[in-house]
Protein backbone atom coordinates (compact mmCIF):
# COMPACT_ATOMS: atom_id res chain seq x y z
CA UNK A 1 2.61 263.29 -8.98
CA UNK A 2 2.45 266.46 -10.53
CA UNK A 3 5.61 268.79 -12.14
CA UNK A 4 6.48 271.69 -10.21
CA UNK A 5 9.50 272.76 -12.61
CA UNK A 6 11.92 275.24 -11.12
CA UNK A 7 12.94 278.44 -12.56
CA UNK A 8 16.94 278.04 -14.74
CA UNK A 9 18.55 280.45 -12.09
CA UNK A 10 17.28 277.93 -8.97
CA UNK A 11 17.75 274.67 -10.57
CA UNK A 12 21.26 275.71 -11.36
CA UNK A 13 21.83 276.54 -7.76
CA UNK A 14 19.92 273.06 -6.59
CA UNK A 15 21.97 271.14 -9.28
CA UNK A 16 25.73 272.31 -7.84
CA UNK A 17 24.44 271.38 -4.47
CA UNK A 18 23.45 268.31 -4.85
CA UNK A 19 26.15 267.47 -7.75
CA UNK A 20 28.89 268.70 -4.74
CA UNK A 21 27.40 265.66 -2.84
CA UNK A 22 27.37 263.02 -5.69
CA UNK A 23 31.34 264.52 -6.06
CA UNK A 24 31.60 263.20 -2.83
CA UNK A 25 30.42 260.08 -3.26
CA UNK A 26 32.37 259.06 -6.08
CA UNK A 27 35.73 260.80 -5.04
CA UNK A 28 34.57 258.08 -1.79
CA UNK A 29 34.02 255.48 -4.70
CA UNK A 30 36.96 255.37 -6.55
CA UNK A 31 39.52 256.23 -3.95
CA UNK A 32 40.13 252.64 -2.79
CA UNK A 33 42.16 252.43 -6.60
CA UNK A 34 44.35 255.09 -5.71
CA UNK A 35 45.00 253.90 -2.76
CA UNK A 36 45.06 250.18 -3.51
CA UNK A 37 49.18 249.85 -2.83
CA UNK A 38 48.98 251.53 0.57
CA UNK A 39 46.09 249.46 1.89
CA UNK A 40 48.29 246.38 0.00
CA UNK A 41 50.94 246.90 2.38
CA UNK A 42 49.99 248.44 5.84
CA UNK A 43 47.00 245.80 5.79
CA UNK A 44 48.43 242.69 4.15
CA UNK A 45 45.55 242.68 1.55
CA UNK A 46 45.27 240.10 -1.35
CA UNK A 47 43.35 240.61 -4.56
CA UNK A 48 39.79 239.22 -3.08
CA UNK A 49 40.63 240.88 -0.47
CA UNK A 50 40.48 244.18 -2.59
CA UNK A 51 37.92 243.44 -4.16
CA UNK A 52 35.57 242.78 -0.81
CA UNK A 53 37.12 246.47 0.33
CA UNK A 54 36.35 248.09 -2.59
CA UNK A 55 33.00 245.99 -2.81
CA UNK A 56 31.56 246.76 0.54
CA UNK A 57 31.05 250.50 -0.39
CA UNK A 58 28.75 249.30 -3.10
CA UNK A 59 27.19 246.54 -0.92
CA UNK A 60 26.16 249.08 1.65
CA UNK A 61 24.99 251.59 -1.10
CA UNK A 62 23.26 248.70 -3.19
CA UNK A 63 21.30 247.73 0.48
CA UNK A 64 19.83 250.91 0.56
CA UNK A 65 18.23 251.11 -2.83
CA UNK A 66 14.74 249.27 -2.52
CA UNK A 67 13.56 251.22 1.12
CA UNK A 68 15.62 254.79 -0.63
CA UNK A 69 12.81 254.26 -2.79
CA UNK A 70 10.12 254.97 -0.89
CA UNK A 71 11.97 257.31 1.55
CA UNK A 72 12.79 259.39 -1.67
CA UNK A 73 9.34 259.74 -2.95
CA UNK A 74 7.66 260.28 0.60
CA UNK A 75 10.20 263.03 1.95
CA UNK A 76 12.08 264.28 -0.99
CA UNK A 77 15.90 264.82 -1.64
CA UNK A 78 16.42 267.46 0.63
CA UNK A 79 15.57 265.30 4.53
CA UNK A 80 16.80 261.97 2.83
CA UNK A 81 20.39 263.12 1.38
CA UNK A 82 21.45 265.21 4.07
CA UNK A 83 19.99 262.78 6.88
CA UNK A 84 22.10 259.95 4.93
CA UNK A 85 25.71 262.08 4.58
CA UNK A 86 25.20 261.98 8.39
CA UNK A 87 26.14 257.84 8.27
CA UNK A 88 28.84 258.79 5.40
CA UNK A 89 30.61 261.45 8.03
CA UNK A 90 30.70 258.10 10.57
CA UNK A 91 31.59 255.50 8.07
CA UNK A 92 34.50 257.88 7.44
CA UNK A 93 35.93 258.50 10.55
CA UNK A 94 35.71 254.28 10.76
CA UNK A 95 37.75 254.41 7.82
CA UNK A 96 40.61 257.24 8.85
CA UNK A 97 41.02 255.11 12.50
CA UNK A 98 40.81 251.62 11.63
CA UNK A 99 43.22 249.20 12.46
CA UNK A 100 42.27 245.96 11.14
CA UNK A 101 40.89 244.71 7.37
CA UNK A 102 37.27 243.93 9.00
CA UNK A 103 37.28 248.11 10.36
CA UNK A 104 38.21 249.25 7.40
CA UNK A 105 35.17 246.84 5.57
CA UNK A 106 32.86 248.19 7.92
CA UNK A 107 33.37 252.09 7.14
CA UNK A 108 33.53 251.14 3.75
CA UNK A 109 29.94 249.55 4.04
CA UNK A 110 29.00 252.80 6.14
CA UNK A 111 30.31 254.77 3.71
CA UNK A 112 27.90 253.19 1.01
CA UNK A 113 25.11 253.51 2.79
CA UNK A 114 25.47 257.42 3.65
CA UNK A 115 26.01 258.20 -0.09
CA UNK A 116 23.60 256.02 -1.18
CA UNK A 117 21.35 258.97 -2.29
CA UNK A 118 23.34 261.34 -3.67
CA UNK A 119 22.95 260.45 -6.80
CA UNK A 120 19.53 259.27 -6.75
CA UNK A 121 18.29 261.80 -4.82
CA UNK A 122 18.81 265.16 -7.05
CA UNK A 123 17.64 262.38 -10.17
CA UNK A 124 14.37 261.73 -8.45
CA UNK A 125 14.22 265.38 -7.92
CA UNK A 126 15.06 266.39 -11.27
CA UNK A 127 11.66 264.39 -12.66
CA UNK A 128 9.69 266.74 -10.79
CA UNK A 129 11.96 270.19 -11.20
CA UNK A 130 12.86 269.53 -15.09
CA UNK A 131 11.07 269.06 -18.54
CA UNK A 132 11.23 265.62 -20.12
CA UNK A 133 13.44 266.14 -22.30
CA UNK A 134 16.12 267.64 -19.67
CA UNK A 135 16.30 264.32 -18.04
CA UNK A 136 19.24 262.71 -19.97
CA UNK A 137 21.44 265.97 -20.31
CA UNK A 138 20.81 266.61 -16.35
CA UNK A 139 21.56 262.20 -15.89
CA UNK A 140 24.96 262.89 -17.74
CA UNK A 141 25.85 266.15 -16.47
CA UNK A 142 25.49 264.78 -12.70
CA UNK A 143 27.59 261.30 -14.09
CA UNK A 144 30.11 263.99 -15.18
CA UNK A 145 30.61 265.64 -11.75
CA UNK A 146 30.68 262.05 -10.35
CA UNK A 147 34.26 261.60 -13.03
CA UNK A 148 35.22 264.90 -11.62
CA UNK A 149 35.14 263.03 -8.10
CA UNK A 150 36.72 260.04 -9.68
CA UNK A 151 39.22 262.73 -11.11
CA UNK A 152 40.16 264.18 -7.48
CA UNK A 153 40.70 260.45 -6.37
CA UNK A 154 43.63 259.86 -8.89
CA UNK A 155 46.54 262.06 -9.14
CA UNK A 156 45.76 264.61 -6.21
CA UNK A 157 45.04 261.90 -3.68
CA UNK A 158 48.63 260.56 -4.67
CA UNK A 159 50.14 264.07 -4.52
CA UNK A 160 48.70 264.93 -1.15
CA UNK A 161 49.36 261.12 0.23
CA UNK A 162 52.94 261.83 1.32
CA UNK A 163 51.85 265.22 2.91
CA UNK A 164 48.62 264.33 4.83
CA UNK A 165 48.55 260.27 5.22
CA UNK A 166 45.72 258.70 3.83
CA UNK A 167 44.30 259.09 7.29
CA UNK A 168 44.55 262.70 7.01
CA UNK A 169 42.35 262.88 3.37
CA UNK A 170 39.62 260.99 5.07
CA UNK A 171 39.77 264.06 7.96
CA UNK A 172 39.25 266.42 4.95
CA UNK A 173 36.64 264.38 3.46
CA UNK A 174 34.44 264.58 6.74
CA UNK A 175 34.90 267.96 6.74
CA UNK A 176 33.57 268.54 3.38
CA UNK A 177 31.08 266.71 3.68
CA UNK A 178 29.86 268.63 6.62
CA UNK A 179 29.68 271.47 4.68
CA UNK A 180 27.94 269.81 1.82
CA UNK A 181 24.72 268.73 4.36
CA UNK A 182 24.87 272.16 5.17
CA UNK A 183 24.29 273.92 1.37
CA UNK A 184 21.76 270.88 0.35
CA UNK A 185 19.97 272.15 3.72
CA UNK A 186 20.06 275.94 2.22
CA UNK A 187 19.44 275.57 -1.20
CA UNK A 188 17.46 272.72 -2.01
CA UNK A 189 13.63 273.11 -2.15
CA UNK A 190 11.01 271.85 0.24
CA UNK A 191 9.24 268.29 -0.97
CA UNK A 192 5.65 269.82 -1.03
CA UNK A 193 2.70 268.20 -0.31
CA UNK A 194 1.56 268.14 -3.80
CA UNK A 195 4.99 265.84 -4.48
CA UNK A 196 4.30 263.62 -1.53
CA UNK A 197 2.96 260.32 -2.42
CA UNK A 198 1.16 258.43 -0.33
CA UNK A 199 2.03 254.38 -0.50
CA UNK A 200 -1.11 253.34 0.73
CA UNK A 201 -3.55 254.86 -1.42
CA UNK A 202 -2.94 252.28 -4.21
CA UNK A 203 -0.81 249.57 -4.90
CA UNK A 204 0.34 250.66 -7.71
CA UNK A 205 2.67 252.63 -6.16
CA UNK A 206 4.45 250.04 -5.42
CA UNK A 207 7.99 248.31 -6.67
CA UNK A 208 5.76 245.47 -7.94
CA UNK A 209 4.86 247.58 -10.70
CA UNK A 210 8.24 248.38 -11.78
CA UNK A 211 9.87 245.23 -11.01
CA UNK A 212 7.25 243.34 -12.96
CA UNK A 213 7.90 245.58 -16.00
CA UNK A 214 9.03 243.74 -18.91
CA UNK A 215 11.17 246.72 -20.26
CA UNK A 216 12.73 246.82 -16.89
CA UNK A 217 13.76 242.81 -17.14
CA UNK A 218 15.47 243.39 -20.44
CA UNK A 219 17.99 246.13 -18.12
CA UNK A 220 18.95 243.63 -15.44
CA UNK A 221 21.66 241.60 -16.75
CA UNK A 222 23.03 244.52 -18.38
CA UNK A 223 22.83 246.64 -14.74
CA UNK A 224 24.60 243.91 -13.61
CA UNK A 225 27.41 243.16 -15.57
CA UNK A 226 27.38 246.05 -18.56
CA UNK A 227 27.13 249.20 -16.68
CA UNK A 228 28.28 247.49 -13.42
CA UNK A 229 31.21 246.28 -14.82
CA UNK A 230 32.33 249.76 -16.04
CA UNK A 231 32.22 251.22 -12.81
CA UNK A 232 34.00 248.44 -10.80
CA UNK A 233 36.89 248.67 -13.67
CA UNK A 234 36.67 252.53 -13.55
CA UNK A 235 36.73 252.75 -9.58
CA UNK A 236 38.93 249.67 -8.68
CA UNK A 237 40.17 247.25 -11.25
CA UNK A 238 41.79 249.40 -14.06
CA UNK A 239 44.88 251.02 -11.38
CA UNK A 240 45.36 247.44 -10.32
CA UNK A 241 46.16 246.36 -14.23
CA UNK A 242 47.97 248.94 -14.74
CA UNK A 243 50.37 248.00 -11.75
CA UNK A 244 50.57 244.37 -11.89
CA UNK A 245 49.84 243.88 -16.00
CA UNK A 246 51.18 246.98 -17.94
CA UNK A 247 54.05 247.52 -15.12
CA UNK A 248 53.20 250.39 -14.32
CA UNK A 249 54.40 252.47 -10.87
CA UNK A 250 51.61 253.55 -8.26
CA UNK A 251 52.26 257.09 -9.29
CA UNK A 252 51.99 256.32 -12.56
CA UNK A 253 48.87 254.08 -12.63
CA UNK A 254 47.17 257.26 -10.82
CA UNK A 255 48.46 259.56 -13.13
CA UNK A 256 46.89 256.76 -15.83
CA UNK A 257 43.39 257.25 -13.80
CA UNK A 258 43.57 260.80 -13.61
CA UNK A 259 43.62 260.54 -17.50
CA UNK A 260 40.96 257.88 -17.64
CA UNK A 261 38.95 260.61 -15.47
CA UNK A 262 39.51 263.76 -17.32
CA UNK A 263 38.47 262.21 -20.23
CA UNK A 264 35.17 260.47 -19.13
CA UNK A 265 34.30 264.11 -17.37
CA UNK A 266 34.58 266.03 -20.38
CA UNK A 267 33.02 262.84 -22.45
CA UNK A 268 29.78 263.01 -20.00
CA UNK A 269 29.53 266.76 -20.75
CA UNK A 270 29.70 266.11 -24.66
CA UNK A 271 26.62 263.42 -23.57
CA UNK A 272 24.76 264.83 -22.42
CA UNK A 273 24.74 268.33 -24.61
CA UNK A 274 24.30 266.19 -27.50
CA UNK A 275 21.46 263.36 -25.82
CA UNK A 276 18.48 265.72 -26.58
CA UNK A 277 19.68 266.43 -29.75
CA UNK A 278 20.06 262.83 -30.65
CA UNK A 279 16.67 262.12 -29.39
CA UNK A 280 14.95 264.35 -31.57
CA UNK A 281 16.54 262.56 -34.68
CA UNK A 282 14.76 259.72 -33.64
CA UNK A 283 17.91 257.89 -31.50
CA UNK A 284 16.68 256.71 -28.49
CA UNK A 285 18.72 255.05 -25.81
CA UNK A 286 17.37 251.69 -27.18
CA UNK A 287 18.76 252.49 -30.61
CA UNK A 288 21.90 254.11 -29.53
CA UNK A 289 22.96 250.79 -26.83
CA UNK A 290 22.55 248.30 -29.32
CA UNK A 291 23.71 249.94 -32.02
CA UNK A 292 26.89 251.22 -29.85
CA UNK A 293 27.76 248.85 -27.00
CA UNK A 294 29.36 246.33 -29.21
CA UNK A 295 32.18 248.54 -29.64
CA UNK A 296 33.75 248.14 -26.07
CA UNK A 297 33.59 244.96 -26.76
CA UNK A 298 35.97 244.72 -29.61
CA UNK A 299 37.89 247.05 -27.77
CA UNK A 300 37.90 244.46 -24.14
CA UNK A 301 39.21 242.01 -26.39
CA UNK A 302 42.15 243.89 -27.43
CA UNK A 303 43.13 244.30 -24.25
CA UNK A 304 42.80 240.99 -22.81
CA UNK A 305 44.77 239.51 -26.01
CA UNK A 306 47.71 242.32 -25.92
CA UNK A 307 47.86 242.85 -22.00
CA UNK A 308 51.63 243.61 -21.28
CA UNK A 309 51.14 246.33 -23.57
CA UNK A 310 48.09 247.94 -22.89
CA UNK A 311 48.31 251.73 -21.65
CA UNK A 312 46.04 253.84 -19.49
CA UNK A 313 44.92 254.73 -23.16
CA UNK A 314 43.19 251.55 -23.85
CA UNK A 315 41.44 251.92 -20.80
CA UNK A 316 40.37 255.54 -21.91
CA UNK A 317 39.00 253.72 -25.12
CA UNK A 318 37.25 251.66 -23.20
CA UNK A 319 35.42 253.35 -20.95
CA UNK A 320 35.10 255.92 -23.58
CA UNK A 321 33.15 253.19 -26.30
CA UNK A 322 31.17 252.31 -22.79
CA UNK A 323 29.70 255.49 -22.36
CA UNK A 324 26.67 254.87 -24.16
CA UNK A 325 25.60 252.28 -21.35
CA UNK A 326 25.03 254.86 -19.07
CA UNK A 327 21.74 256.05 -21.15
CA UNK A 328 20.08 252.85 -19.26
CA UNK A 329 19.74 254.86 -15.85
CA UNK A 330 17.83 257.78 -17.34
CA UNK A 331 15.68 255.03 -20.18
CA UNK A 332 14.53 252.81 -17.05
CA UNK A 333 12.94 256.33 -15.05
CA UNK A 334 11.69 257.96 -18.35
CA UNK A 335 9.63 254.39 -18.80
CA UNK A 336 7.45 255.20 -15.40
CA UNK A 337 5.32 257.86 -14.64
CA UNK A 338 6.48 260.52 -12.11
CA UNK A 339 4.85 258.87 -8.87
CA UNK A 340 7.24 255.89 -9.61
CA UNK A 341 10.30 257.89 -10.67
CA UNK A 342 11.96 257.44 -6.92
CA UNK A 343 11.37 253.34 -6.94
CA UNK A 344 12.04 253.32 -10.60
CA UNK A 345 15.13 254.63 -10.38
CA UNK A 346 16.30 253.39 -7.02
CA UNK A 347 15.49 249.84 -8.24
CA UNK A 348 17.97 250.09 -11.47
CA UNK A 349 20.50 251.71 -9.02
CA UNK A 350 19.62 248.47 -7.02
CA UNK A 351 20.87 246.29 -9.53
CA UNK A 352 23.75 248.23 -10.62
CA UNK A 353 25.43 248.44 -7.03
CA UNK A 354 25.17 245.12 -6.81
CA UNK A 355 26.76 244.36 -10.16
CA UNK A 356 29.64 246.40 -9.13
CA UNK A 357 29.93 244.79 -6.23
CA UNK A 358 29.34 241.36 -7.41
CA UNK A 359 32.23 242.46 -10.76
CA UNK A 360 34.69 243.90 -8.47
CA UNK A 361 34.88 241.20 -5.87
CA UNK A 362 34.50 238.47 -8.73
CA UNK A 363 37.27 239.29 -10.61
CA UNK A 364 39.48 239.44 -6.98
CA UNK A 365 38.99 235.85 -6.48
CA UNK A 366 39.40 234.64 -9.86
CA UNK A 367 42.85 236.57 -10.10
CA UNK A 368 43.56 234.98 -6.76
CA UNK A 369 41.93 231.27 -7.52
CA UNK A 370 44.79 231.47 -10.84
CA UNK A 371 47.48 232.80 -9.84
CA UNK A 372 47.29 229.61 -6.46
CA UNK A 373 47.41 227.69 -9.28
CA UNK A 374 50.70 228.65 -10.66
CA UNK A 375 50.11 230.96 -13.54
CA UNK A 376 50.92 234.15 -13.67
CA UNK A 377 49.59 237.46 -12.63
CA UNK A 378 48.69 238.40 -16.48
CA UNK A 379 47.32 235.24 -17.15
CA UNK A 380 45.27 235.24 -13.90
CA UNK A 381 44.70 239.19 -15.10
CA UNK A 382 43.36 237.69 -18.92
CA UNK A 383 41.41 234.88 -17.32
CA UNK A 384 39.39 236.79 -15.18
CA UNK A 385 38.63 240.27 -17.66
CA UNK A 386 37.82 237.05 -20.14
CA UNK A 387 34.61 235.86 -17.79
CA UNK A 388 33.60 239.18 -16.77
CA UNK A 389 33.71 240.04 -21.36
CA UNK A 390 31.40 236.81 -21.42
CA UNK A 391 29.08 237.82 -19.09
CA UNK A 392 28.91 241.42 -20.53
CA UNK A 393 27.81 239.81 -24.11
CA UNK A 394 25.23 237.40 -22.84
CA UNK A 395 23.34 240.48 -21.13
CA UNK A 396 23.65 242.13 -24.15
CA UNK A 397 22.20 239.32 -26.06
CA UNK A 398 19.49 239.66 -23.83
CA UNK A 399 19.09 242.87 -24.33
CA UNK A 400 18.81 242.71 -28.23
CA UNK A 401 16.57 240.01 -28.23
CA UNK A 402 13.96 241.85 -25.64
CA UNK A 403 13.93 245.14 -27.66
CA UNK A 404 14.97 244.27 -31.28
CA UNK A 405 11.39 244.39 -31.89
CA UNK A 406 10.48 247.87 -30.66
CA UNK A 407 13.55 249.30 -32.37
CA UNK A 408 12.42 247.57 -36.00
CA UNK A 409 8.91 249.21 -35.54
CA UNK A 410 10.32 252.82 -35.13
């Protein structure tokens, strides 16, 4: 697949449209943690039962992933995003008149599904639009409109809650995302035939050759847990702590957020203005994970063993010291030629959805399995960050051990 790079005046214009849909999709994300307490009580919801809400968006995003592949490569970002939003404008309206738990899981699913590509769509894009050496800064500048969504989900979905209803912010949500198929449909470029792959031509353009990648193996467990993990803290399970372990008040656990937002937005702009830079000194996302990641860690740790006492500031740390994860997305496409950049990248967001899914439902039933049996909400809080820190070092482990070689030979 050849490049066909766009000129700086249209890619700018093609990057706010399609970054106004991945806003979207994470303002759809993360929302559930702002309005956690609500749900709580008009629905009757436990823990697990929070984390299977909060889950099901990334289920039905995560199902997506392996045919958004193909669909992506075939007919472009431009038919697949704005065909897709279409299923996001239903799951809401699901959402904004259910009555029942099992409604609202469905539009959450729905949801998933109809923002599945708005993040991989503009990225499979951008490896045909932009230079090489673009890829990270434009990976981290999209991952820092998606904390500007995350952002809007905090503090000014808790201001407008007693004004609209939470009903009413999913009626504004539809309509915005209306109007966001509509620019993507004005803006974006055509998927030429020159871009257009055909799957049957040889079978190498298939996700055999990506999934049976060895570099791509070494990614998997930290997909799943690593850079998983990060996002189901960041879009469900950090507001929860802050409620039931710090003590905080709703409004005050999404004023926390909104901090642990505006942080990571301005954090993803530092990323990715300084990524190329870094790459040129002969840090590569290799380098820079395992010499990096080890730090959020230490940094867990501390908040497991001091929990009544942590502040939305230790979460800022964290997700902060985590950042470096997020190089993964962009080091798993940059690994496969262009023709593959679609399945390559659709398969890593593959595994990550269902990471989140799999973190943010896990650590629901373990809080619920502990606190049954008689301990406390901060133990049951400790026990369960405790698991999800083990499984985030053994895919690190992993990690090392695959690549320690390649970095030693640089």
């Amino acid at each position: 697949m050849e490049k066909n790079i766009l000129s700086k005046k249209y890619i700018t214009g093609v990057f706010f449209v399609f970054a106004f849909g991945y806003f979207l999709s994470t303002l759809l994300r993360a929302i559930t943690a702002t309005l956690s307490p609500v749900l709580t009580d008009e629905f009757s919801l436990n823990a697990s039962n929070l984390g299977l809400l909060a889950g099901g968006y990334f289920f039905g995003f995560a199902a997506m992933q392996i045919p958004l592949g193909f669909m992506l490569d075939r007919f472009g970002p431009k038919k697949i995003v704005t065909t897709f939003l279409l299923v996001a404008i239903v799951g809401i309206f699901v959402f904004m008149t259910a009555q029942s738990f099992s409604s609202l899981l469905v539009a959450r699913i729905l949801i998933g599904i109809g923002v599945s590509a708005c993040l991989m769509g503009p990225l499979t894009g951008y490896r045909i639009w932009l230079d090489d050496q673009y890829q990270q800064r434009a990976n981290s500048w999209m991952l820092m409109i998606g904390s500007l969504g995350m952002l809007t989900s905090t503090l000014p979905v808790q201001l407008l809650l007693p004004l609209y209803g939470w009903r009413g912010i999913f009626a504004g949500l539809a309509l915005l995302t209306v109007l966001c198929i509509i620019l993507i449909l004005i803006v974006s470029p055509q998927w030429s035939k020159v871009e257009t792959i055909n799957n049957n031509i040889k079978s190498t353009n298939s996700f055999l050759e990506v999934w049976n990648n060895k570099y791509f193996h070494s990614f998997i467990p930290l997909g799943l847990f690593n850079y998983g993990g990060l996002f189901a803290i960041q879009t469900l399970w950090a507001g929860p702590w802050l409620i039931n372990v710090s003590g905080y008040t709703p409004l005050q656990s999404a004023t926390g957020l909104f901090w642990i937002n505006f942080v990571m937005l301005f954090a993803y702009l530092f990323w990715g203005y300084i990524n190329p830079k870094l790459l040129k000194l002969g840090y590569t996302a290799n380098k820079l994970i395992i010499y990096l990641a080890p730090i959020s860690f230490l940094v867990l740790i501390k908040i497991i063993i001091f929990a009544e006492a942590t502040t939305y500031v230790d979460w800022i740390v964290f997700v902060l010291s985590s950042i470096v994860i997020t190089l993964a997305q962009p080091a798993v496409g940059l690994a496969f030629p262009t023709r593959l950049a679609g399945k390559a990248l659709t398969s890593f967001n593959f595994i990550l959805f269902v990471g989140i899914f799999i973190v943010q439902w896990m650590i629901g039933l373990i809080i619920d399995f502990v606190s049954d049996k008689g301990y406390s909400i901060v133990v049951a809080y400790q026990v369960a960050f405790s698991i999800f820190l083990g499984l985030c070092l053994i895919s690190y482990i992993y990690f090392v051990k695959s690549n320690i070689k390649k970095i030693n030979e640089i």
